[in-house]
C-alpha atoms as a PDB file:
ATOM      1  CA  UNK A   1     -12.675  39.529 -92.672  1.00  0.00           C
ATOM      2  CA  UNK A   2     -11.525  36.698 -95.222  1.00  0.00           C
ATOM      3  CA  UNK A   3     -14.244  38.322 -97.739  1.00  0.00           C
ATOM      4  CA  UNK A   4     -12.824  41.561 -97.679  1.00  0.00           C
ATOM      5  CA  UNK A   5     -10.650  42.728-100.525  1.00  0.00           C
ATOM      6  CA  UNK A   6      -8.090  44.617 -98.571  1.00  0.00           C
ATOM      7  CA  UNK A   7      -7.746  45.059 -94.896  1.00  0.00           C
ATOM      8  CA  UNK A   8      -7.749  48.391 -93.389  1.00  0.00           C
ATOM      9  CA  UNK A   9      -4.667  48.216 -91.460  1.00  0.00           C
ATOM     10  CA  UNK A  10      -2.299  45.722 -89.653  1.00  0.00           C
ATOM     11  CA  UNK A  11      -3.758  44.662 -86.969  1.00  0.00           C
ATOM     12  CA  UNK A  12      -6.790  43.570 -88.891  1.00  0.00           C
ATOM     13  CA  UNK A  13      -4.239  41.377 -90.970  1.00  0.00           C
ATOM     14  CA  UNK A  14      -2.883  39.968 -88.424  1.00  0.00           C
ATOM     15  CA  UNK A  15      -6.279  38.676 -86.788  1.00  0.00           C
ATOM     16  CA  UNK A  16      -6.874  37.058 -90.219  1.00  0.00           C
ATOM     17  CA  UNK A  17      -3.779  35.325 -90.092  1.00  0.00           C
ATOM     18  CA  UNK A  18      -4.206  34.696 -86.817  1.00  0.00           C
ATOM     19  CA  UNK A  19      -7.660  32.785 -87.303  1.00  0.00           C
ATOM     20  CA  UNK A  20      -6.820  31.094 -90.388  1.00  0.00           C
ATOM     21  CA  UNK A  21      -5.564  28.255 -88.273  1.00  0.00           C
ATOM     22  CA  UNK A  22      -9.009  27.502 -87.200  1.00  0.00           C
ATOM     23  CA  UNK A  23     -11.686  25.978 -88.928  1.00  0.00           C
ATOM     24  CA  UNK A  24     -14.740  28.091 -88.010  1.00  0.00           C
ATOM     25  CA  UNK A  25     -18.145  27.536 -89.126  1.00  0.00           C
ATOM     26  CA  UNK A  26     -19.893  30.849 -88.220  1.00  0.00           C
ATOM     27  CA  UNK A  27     -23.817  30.438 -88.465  1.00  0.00           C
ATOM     28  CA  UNK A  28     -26.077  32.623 -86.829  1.00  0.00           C
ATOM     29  CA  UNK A  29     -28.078  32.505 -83.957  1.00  0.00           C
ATOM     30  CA  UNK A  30     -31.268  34.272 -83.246  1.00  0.00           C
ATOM     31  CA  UNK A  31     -31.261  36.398 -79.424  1.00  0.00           C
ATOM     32  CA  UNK A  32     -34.263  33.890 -78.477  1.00  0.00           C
ATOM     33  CA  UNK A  33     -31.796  30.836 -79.172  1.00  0.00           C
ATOM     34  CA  UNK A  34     -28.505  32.566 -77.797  1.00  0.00           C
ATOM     35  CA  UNK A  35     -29.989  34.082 -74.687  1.00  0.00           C
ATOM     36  CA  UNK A  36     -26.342  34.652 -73.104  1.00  0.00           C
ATOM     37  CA  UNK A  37     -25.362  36.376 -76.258  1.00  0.00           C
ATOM     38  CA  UNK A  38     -28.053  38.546 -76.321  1.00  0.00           C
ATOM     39  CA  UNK A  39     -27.553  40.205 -72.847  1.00  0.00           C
ATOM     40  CA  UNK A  40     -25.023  42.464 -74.949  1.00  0.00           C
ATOM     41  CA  UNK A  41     -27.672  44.337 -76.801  1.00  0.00           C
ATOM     42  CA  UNK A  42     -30.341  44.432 -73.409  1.00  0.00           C
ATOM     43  CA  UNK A  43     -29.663  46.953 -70.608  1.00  0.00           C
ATOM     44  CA  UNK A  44     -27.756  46.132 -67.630  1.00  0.00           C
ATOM     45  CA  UNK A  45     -30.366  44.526 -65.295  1.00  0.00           C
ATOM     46  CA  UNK A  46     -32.338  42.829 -68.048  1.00  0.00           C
ATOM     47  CA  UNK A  47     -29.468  41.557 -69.342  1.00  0.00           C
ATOM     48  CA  UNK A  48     -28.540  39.663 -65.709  1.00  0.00           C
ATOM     49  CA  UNK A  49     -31.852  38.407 -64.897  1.00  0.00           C
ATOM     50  CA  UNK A  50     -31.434  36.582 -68.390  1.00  0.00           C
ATOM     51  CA  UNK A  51     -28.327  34.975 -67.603  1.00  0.00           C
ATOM     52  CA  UNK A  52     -29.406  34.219 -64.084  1.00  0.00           C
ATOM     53  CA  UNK A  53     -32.543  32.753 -65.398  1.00  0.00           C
ATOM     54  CA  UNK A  54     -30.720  30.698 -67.896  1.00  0.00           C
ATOM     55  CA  UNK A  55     -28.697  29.082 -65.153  1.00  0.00           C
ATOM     56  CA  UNK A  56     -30.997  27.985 -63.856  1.00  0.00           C
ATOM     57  CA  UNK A  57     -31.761  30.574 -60.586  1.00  0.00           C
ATOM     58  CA  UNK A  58     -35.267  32.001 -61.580  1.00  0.00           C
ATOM     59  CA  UNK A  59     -35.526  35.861 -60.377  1.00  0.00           C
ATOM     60  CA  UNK A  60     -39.605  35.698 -61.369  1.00  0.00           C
ATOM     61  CA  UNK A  61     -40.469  34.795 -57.114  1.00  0.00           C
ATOM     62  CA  UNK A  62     -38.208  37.539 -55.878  1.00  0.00           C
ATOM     63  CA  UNK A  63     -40.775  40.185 -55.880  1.00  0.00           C
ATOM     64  CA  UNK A  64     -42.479  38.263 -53.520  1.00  0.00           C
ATOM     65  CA  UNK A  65     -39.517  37.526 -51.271  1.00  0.00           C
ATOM     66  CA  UNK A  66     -38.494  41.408 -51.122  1.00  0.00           C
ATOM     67  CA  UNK A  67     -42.296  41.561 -49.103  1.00  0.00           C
ATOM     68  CA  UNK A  68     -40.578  40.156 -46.450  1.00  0.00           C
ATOM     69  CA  UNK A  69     -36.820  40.787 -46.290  1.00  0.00           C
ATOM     70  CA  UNK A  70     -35.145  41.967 -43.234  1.00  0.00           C
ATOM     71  CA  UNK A  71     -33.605  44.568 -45.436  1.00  0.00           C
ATOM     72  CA  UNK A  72     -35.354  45.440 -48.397  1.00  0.00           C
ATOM     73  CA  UNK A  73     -39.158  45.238 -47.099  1.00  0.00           C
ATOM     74  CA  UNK A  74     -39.810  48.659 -46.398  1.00  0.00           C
ATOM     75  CA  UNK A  75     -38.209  50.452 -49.327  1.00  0.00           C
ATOM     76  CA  UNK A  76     -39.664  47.676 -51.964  1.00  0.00           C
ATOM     77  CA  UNK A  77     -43.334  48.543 -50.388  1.00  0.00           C
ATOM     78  CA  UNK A  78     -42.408  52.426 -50.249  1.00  0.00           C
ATOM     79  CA  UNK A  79     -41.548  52.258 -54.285  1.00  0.00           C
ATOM     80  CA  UNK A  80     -44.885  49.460 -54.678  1.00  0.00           C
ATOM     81  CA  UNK A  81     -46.567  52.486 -53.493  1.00  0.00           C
ATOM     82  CA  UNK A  82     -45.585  54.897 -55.697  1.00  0.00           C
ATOM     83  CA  UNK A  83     -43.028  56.629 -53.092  1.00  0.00           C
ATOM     84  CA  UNK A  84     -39.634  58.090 -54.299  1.00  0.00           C
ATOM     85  CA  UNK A  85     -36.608  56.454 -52.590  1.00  0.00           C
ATOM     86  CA  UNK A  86     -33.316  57.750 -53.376  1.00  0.00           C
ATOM     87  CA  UNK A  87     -31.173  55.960 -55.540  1.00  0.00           C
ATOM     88  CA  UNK A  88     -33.832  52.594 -55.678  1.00  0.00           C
ATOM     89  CA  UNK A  89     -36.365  51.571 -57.998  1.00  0.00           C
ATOM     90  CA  UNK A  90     -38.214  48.971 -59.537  1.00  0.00           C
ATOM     91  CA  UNK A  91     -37.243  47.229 -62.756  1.00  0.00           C
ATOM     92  CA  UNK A  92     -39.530  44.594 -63.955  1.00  0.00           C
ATOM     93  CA  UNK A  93     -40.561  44.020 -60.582  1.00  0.00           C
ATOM     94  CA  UNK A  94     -36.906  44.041 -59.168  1.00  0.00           C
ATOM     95  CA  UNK A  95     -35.588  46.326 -56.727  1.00  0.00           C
ATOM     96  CA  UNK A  96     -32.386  48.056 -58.255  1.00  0.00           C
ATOM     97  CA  UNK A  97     -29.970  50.239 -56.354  1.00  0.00           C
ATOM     98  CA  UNK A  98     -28.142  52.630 -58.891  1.00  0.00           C
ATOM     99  CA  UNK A  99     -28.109  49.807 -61.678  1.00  0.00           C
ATOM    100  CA  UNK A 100     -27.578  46.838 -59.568  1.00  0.00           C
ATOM    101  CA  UNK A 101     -30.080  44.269 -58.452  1.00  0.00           C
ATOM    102  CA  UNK A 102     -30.694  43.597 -54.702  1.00  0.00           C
ATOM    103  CA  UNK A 103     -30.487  40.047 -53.679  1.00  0.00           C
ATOM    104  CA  UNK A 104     -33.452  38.603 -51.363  1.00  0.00           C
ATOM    105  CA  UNK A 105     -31.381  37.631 -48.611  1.00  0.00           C
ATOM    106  CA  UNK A 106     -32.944  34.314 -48.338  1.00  0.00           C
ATOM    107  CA  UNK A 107     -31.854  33.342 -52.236  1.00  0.00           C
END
């Protein structure tokens, strides 16, 4: 915004005057350095096993704890197979009920 000739309406010039306190140093990052960032350009359930990963809670074993949930055993082997179950599916290995991941229960 401070390189622009004119500003296209107040609110923009009042965000410049606003961050003219500061003293930012903008540099950019790419999405393979600023994984967090970059979970606003991925999809949904990529974009959460990211962050989760980054924190340090690693989603790669959970495909092999769904084998033997209490809860999610049978429909994770029905869609292994092939099988259509309503409103599940597998992302990435990941069971996903209408865009949100299912939890192992043991993790």
């Amino acid at each position: 915004m401070q390189t622009q000739g004119k500003l296209q309406n107040d609110r923009h010039q009042k965000w410049s005057t606003y961050l003219q306190q500061f003293h930012l140093n903008i540099k950019y990052k790419t999405g393979s350095t600023n994984r967090v960032a970059d979970c606003l350009s991925r999809p949904p359930v990529a974009a959460l096993t990211t962050v989760l990963d980054s924190c340090g809670h690693e989603t790669s074993g959970w495909p092999q704890l769904y084998e033997t949930d209490p809860d999610f055993a049978t429909t994770y082997q029905m869609l292994g197979a092939n099988a259509v179950v309503d409103n599940f599916h597998l992302q990435d290995g990941l069971l996903c009920h209408m865009g949100h991941i299912y939890v192992p229960s043991s993790e």
